[in-house]
Protein backbone atom coordinates (compact mmCIF):
# COMPACT_ATOMS: atom_id res chain seq x y z
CA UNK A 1 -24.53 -135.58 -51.16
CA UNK A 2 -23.43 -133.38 -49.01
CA UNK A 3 -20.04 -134.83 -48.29
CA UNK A 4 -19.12 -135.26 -51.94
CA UNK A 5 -20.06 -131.62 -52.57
CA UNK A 6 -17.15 -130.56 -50.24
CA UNK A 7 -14.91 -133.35 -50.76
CA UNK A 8 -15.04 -132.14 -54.43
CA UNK A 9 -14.70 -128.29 -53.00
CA UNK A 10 -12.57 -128.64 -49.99
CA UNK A 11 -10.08 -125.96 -50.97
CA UNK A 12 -12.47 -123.59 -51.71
CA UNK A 13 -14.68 -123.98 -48.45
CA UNK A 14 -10.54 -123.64 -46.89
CA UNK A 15 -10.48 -120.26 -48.37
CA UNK A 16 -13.76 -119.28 -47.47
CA UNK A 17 -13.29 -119.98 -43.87
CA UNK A 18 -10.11 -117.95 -44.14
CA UNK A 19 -11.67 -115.10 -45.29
CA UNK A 20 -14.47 -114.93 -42.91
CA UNK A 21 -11.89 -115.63 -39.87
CA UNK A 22 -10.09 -112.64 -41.13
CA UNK A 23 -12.88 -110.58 -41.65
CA UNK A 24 -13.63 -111.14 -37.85
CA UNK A 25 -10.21 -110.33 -36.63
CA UNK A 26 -10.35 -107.49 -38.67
CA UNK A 27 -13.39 -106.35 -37.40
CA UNK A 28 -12.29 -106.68 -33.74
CA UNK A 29 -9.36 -105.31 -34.26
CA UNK A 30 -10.93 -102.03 -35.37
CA UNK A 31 -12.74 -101.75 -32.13
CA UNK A 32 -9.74 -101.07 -30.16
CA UNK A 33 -7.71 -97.97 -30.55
CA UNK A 34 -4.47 -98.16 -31.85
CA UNK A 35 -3.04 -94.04 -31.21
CA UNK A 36 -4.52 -91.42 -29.29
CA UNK A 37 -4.02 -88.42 -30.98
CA UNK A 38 -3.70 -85.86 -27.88
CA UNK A 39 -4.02 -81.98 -28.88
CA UNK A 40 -2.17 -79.89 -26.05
CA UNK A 41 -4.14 -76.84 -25.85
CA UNK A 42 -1.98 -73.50 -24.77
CA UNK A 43 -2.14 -72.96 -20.79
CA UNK A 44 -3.15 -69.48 -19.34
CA UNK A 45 -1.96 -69.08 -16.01
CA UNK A 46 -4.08 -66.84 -14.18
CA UNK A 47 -1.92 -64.62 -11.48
CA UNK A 48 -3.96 -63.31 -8.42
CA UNK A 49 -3.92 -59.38 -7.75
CA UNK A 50 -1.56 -58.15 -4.90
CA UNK A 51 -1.87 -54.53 -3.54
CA UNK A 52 1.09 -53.63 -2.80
CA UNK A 53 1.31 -50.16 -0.97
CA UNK A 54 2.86 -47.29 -3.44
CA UNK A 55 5.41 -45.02 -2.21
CA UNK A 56 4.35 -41.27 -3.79
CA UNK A 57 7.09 -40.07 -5.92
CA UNK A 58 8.76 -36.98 -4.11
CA UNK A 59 8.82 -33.78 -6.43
CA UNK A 60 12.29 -32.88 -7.34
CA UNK A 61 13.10 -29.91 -5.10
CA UNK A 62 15.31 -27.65 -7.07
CA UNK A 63 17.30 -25.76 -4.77
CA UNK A 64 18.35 -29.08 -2.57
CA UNK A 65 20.02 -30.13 -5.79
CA UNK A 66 21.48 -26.58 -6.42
CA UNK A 67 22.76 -26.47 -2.99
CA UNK A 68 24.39 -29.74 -3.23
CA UNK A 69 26.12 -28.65 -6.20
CA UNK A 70 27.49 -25.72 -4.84
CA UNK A 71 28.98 -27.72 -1.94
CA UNK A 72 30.59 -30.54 -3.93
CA UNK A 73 31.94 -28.29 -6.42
CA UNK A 74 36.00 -29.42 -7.04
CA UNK A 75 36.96 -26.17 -7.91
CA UNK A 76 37.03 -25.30 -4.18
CA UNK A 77 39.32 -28.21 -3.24
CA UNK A 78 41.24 -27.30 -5.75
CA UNK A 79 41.78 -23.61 -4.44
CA UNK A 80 42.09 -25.41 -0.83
CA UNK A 81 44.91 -27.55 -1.62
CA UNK A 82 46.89 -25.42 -4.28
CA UNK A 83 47.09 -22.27 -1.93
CA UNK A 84 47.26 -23.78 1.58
CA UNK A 85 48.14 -20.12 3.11
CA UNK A 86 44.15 -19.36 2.49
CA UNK A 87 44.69 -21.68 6.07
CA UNK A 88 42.02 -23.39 4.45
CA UNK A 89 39.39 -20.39 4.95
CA UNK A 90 37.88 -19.09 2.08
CA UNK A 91 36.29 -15.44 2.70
CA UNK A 92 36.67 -14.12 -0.36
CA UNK A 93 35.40 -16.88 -2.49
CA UNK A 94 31.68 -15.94 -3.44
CA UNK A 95 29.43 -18.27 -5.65
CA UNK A 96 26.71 -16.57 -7.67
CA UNK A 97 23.95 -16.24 -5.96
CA UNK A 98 21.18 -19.01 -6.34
CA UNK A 99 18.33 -18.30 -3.57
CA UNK A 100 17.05 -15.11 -2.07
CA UNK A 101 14.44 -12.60 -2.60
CA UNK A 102 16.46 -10.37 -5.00
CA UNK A 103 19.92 -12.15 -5.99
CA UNK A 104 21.77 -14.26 -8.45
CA UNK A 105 19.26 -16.66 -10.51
CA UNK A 106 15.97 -14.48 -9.40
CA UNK A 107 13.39 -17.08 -7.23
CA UNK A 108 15.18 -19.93 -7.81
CA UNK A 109 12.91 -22.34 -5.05
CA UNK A 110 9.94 -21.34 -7.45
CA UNK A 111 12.30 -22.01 -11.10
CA UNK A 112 11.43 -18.85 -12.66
CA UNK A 113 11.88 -15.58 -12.21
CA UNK A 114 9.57 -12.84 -10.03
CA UNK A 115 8.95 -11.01 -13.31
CA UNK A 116 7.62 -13.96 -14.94
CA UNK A 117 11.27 -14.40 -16.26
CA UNK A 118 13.25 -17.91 -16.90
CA UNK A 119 14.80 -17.33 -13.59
CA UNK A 120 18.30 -16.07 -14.86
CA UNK A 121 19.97 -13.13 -13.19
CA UNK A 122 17.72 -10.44 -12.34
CA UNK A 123 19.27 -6.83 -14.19
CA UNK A 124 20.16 -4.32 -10.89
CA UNK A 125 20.51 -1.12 -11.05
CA UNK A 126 22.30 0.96 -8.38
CA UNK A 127 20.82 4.58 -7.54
CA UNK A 128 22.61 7.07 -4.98
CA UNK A 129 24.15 4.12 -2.80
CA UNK A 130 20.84 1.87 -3.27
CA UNK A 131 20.66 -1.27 -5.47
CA UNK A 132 17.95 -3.16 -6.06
CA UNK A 133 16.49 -6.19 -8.57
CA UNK A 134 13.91 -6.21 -11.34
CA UNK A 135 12.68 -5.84 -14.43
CA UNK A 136 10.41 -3.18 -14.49
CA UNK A 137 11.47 -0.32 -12.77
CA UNK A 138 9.53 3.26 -11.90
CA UNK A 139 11.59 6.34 -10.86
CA UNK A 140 9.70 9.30 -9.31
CA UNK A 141 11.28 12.52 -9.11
CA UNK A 142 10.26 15.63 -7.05
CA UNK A 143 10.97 18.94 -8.53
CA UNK A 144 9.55 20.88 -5.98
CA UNK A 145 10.91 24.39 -4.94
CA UNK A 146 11.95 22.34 -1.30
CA UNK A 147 14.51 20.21 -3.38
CA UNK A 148 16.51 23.57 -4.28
CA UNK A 149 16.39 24.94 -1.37
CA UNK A 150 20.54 26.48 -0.71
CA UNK A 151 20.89 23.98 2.41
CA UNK A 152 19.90 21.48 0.15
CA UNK A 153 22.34 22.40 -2.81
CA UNK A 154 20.58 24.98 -4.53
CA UNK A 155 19.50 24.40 -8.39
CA UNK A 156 23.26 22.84 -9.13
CA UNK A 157 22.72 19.89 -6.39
CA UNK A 158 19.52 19.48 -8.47
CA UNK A 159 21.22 19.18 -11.58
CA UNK A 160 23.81 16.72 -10.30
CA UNK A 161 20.57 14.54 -9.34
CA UNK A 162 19.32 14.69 -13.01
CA UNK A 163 22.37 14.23 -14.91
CA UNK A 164 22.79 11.12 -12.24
CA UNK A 165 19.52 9.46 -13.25
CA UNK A 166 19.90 9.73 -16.76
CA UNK A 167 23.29 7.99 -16.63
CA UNK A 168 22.01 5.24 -14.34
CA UNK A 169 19.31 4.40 -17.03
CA UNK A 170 21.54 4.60 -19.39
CA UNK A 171 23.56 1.67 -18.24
CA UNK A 172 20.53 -0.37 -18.34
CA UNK A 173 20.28 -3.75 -20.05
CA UNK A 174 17.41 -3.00 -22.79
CA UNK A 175 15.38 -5.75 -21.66
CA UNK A 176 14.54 -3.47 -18.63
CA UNK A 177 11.14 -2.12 -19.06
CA UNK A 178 10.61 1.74 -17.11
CA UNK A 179 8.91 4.61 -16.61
CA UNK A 180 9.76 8.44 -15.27
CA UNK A 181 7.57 10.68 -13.15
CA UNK A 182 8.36 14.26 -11.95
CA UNK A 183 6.00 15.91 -9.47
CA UNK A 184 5.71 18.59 -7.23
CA UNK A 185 2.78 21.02 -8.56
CA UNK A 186 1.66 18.66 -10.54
CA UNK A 187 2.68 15.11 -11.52
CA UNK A 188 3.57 13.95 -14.67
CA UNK A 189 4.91 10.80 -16.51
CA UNK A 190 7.35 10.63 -19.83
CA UNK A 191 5.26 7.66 -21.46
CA UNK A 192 2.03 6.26 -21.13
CA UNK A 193 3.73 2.95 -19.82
CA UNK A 194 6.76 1.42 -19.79
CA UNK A 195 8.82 1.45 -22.35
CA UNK A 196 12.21 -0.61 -22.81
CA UNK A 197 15.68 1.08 -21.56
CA UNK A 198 16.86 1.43 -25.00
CA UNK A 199 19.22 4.15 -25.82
CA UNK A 200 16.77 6.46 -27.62
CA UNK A 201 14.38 6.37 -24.98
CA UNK A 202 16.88 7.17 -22.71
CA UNK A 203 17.69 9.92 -24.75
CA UNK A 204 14.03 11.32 -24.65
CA UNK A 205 14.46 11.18 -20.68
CA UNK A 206 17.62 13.10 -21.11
CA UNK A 207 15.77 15.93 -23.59
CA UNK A 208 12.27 15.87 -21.14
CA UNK A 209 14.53 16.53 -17.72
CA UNK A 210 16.89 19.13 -19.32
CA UNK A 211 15.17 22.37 -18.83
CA UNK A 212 13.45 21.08 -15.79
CA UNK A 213 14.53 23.24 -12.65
CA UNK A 214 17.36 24.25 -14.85
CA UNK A 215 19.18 27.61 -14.84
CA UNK A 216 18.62 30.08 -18.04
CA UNK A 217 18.74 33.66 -18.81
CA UNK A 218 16.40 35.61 -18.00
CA UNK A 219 14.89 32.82 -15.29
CA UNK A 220 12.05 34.09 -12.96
CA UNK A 221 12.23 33.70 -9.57
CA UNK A 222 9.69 31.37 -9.56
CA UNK A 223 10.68 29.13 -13.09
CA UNK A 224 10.84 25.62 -11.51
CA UNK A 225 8.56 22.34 -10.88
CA UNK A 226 6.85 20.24 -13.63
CA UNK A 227 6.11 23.09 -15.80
CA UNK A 228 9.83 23.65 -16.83
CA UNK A 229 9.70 20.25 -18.38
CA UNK A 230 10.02 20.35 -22.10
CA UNK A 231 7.31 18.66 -24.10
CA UNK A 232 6.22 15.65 -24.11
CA UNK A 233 4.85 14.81 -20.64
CA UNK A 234 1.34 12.90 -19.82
CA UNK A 235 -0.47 14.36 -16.78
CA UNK A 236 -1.46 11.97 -14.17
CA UNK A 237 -5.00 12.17 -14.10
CA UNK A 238 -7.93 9.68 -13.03
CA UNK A 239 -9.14 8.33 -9.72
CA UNK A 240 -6.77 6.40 -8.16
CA UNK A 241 -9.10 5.93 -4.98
CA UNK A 242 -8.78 2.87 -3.41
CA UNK A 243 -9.03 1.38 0.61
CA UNK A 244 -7.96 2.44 2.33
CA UNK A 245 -8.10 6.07 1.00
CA UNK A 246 -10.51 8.71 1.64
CA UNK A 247 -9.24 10.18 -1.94
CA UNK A 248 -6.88 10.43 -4.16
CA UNK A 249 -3.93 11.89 -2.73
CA UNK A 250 -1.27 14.40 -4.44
CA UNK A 251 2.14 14.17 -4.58
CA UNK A 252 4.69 11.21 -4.84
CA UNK A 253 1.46 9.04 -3.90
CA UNK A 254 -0.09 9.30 -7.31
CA UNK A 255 2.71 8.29 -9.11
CA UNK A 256 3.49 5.59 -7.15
CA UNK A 257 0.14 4.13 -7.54
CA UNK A 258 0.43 4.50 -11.06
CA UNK A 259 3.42 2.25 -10.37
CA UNK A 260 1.35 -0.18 -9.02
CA UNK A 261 -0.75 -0.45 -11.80
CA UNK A 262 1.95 -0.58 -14.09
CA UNK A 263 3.19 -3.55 -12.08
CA UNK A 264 6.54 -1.64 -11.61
CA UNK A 265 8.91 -4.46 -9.08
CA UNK A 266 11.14 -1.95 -8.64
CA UNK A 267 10.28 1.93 -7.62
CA UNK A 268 12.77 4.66 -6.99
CA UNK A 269 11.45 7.63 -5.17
CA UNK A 270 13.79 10.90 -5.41
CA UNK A 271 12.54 12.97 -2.71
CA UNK A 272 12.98 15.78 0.43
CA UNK A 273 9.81 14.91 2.14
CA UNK A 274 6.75 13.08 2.83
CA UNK A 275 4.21 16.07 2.37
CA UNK A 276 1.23 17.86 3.23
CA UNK A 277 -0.59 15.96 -0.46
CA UNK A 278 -0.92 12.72 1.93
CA UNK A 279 -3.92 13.86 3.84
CA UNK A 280 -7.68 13.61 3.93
CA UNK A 281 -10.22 16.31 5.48
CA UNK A 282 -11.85 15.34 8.99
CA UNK A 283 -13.34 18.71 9.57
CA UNK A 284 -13.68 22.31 9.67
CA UNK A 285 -12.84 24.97 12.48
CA UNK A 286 -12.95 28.76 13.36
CA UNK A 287 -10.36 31.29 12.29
CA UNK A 288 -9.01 33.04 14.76
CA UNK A 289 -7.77 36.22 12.10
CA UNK A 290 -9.67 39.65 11.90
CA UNK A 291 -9.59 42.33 9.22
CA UNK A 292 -6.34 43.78 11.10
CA UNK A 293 -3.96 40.41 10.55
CA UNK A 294 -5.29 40.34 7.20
CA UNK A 295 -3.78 43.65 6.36
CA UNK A 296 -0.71 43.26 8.54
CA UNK A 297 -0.29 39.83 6.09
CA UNK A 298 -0.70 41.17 2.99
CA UNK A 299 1.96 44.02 4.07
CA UNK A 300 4.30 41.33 5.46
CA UNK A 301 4.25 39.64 1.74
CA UNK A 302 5.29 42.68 -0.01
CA UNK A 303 8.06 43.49 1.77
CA UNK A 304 9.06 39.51 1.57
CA UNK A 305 8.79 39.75 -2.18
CA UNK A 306 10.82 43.00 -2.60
CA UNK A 307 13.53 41.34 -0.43
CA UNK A 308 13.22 37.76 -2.46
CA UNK A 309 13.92 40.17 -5.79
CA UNK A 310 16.33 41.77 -4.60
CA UNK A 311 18.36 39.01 -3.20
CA UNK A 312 18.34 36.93 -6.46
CA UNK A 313 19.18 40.29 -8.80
CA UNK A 314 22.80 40.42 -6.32
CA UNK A 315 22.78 36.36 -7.27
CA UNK A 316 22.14 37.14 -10.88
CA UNK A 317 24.23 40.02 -11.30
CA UNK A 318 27.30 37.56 -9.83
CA UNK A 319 26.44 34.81 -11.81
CA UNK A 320 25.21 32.00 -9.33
CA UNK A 321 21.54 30.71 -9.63
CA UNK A 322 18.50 32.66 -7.49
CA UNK A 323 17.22 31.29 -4.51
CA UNK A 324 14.42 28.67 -4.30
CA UNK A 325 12.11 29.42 -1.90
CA UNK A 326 8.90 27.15 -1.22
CA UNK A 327 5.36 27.37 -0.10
CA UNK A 328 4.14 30.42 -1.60
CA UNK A 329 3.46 33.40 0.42
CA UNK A 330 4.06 32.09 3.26
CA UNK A 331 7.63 30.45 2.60
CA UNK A 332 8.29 33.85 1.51
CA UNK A 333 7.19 35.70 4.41
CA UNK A 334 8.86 32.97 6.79
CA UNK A 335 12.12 33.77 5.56
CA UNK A 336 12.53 37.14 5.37
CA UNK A 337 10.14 38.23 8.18
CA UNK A 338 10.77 35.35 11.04
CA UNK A 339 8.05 34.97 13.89
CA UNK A 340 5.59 36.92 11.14
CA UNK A 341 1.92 35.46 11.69
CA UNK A 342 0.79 33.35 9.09
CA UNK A 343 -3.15 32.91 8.21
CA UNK A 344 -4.34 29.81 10.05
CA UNK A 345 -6.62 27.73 7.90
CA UNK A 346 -10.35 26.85 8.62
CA UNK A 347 -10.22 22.98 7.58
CA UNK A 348 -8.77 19.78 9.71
CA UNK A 349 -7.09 17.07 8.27
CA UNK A 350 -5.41 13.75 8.88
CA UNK A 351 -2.72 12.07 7.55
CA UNK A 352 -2.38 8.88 5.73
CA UNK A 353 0.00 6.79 7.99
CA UNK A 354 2.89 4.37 5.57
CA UNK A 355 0.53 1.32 6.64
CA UNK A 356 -2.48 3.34 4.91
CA UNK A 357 -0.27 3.90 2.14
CA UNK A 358 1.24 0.08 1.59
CA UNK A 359 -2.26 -1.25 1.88
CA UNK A 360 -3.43 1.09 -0.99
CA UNK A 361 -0.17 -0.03 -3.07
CA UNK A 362 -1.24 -3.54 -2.85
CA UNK A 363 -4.63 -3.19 -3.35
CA UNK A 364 -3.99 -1.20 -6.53
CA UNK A 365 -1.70 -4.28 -7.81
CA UNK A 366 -3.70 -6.53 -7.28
CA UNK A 367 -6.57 -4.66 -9.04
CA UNK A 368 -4.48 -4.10 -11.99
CA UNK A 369 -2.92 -7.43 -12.48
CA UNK A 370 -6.58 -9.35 -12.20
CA UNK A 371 -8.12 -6.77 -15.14
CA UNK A 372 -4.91 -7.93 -17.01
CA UNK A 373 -4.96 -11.41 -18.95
CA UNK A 374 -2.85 -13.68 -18.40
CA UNK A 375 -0.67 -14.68 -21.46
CA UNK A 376 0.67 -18.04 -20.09
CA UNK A 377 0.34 -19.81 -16.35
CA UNK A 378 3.78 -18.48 -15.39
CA UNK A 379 3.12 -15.17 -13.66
CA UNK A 380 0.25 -16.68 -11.68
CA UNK A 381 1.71 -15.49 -8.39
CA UNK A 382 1.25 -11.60 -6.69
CA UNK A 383 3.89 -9.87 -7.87
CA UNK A 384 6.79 -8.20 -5.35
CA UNK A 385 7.21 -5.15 -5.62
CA UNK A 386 10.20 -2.95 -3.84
CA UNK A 387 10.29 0.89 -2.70
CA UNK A 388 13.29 2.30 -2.21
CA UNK A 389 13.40 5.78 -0.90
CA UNK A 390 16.27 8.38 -1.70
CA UNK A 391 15.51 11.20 1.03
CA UNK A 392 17.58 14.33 0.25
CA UNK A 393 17.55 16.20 3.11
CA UNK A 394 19.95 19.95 4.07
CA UNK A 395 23.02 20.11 5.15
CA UNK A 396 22.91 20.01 9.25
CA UNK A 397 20.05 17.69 9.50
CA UNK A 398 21.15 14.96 11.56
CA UNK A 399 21.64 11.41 10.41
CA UNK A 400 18.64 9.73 12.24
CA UNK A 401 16.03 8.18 9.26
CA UNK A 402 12.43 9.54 8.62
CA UNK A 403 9.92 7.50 9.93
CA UNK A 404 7.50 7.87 7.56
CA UNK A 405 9.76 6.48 4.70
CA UNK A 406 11.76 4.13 6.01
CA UNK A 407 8.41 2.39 7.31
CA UNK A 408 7.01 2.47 3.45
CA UNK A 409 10.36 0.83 2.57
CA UNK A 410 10.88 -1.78 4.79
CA UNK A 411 7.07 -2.78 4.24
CA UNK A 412 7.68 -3.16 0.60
CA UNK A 413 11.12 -5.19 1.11
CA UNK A 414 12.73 -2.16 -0.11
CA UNK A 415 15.59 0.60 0.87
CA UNK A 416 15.71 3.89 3.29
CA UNK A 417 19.26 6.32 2.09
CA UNK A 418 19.46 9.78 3.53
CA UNK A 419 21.65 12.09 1.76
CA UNK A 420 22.98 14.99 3.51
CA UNK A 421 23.26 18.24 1.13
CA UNK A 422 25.67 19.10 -1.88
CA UNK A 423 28.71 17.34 -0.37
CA UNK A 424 27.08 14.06 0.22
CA UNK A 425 25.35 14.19 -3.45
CA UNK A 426 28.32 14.64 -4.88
CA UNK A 427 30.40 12.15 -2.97
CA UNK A 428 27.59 9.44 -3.65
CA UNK A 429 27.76 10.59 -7.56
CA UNK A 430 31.64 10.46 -7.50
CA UNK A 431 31.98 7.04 -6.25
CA UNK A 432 29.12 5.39 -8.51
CA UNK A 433 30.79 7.35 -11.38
CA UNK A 434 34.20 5.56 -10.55
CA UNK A 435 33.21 2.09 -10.39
């Protein structure tokens, strides 16, 4: 039966095998893996960390680089080659100055300026043979009877020294800030602070000095010092105690510690002497004066006075200005009575020494500037401060310097110039005038 079934259906059971065959190969063939799809991810390369030692970057110094400018600079080869019969020397060639504590571009090794400035040139000004740098100046003038004094110059040397100041400040750069103080019986200032160098306030200094120590009709014999000033003045007042003082002394002192405070870099100090207003009491002592040298005094000072009067009513009566006599009574009595005894006083006193006297400067400074804000980081630094000294002295003096003021000067990096009488004011006036 079964034999005739698939002799009748042999061609079907073919195909039927065929099919199944395939179905196997199929099957298997699936199993194996025809392409491996392989998805290349993105590689990170992890670098290990080397220290490697840093070198510190060096600050730029600024006046190496300066320096080394102004030595490669071809304009000096130039000059070299071009006028060999220099014999390659070059004396006369001077660069601007770049470095220094006064000069040319101001504190150049800091980059600004002492004042606080940009560190351009500092103005100068240039005062009876004296020059100095800054920005804020303070000029103290004594107008006491011992400037007048005939070996001195009289009244018309002091004139000369007026009429010289006020044409000093006059050629001024306006960005100058100053001040003005007179003193001798009493010390006074022009403004409350300083004020620029314009020309009008130059003019007020002009009007406030006029009639100081001045010659007019009908002029006393004793119309000089502060209170011949013309209106306008501030008195110096206040405590200006500080250590090392015992007090607050008179004289050029106060000023100049009103300087200080002002944070003047500059002062000028017009003067014939150091002065008996620079001293503190120690102590007290007997009097070795009776009834009798009282008397024989008061005579003595009398007589002195008839004699002053009638020496200035010759001077008047030919025109010239009266004599200037100083210290009172007894200057009086010392000139026209010589060897005449003088009342001895019952108090002791010291002096303040210039090292007393520099330490008080600075301390006032530096007082002042910390009670003063700051308006940016630049002026951080103690300001430098210079006191130059001007010491008129009579004719027949000597040359050799005060010690007292030439000490305060070359503490304060400053200048010591003795002038000799009318014939060396005038000569110092004469050649300023002619530059």
């Amino acid at each position: 039966m079964k034999k005739r079934y698939f002799a009748k259906h042999a061609k079907s059971s073919a195909a039927l095998i065929s099919l199944g065959i395939h179905a196997i190969l199929l099957v298997v063939a699936l199993s194996f893996v025809a392409v491996t799809v392989i998805t290349k991810e993105e590689q990170k390369f992890e670098s290990k960390k080397v220290n490697r030692p840093r070198v510190p970057v060096k600050k730029l110094q600024v006046p190496v680089n300066i320096k080394k400018k102004k030595t490669q600079k071809p304009k000096l080869r130039k000059r070299i080659v071009v006028q060999p019969k220099l014999n390659q020397t070059v004396p006369d060639i001077k660069m601007p100055e770049i470095t220094g504590v006064k000069g040319g571009m101001g504190s150049a090794g800091d980059g600004l300026g002492g004042s606080g400035g940009v560190g351009f040139s500092m103005p100068e000004m240039e005062l009876f043979g004296i020059k100095s740098r800054g920005e804020k100046v303070f000029i103290i003038l004594d107008s006491s009877a011992y400037m007048m004094v005939d070996k001195m110059g009289g009244i018309p040397a002091y004139t000369i020294i007026k009429s010289e100041l006020v044409r000093i400040l006059g050629g001024l750069n306006s960005t100058v800030l100053f001040n003005i103080a007179v003193y001798g019986g009493g010390e006074y200032t022009l403004f409350p602070d300083m004020v620029p160098a314009t020309p009008g306030n130059v003019a007020k200094v002009d009007a406030w000095l006029k009639p100081l120590n001045a010659v007019s009709r009908g002029m006393g014999d004793n119309d000089y010092g502060p209170k011949t000033l013309a209106p306008g003045g501030i008195r110096v007042g206040g405590d200006f105690q500080v250590e090392p003082l015992k007090n607050t002394p008179g004289g050029w002192a106060r000023p100049t510690l009103m300087a200080m405070q002002q944070q003047a870099e500059v002062v000028f100090l017009l003067t014939c002497r150091w002065g008996s207003e620079l001293k503190y009491k120690t102590g007290t002592r007997e009097r070795d004066w009776d009834e009798s040298d009282q008397q024989k005094y008061k005579e003595n000072v009398a007589k002195a006075r008839a004699l002053f009067k009638e020496e200035n009513d010759r001077r008047r009566a030919k025109g010239q200005p009266p004599r200037v006599i100083a210290r009172g009574e007894r200057g009086l009595v010392n000139a026209y009575i010589p060897g005449a005894r003088l009342p001895p006083g019952t108090t002791t006193h010291a002096n303040y020494s210039p090292e007393m006297m520099v330490e008080a400067f600075d301390n006032t400074q530096s007082k002042s500037k910390a009670a003063t804000p700051l308006k940016s980081g630049i002026n951080k630094k103690k300001t430098k401060y210079s006191i130059n000294v001007i010491h008129f002295v009579p004719s027949g003096s000597g040359s050799a310097k005060d010690p007292q003021f030439s000490k305060i000067a070359s503490e304060t990096r400053g200048k010591y110039k003795r002038i000799e009488g009318m014939d060396a004011i005038q000569s110092y006036v004469s050649a300023e005038g002619g530059e």
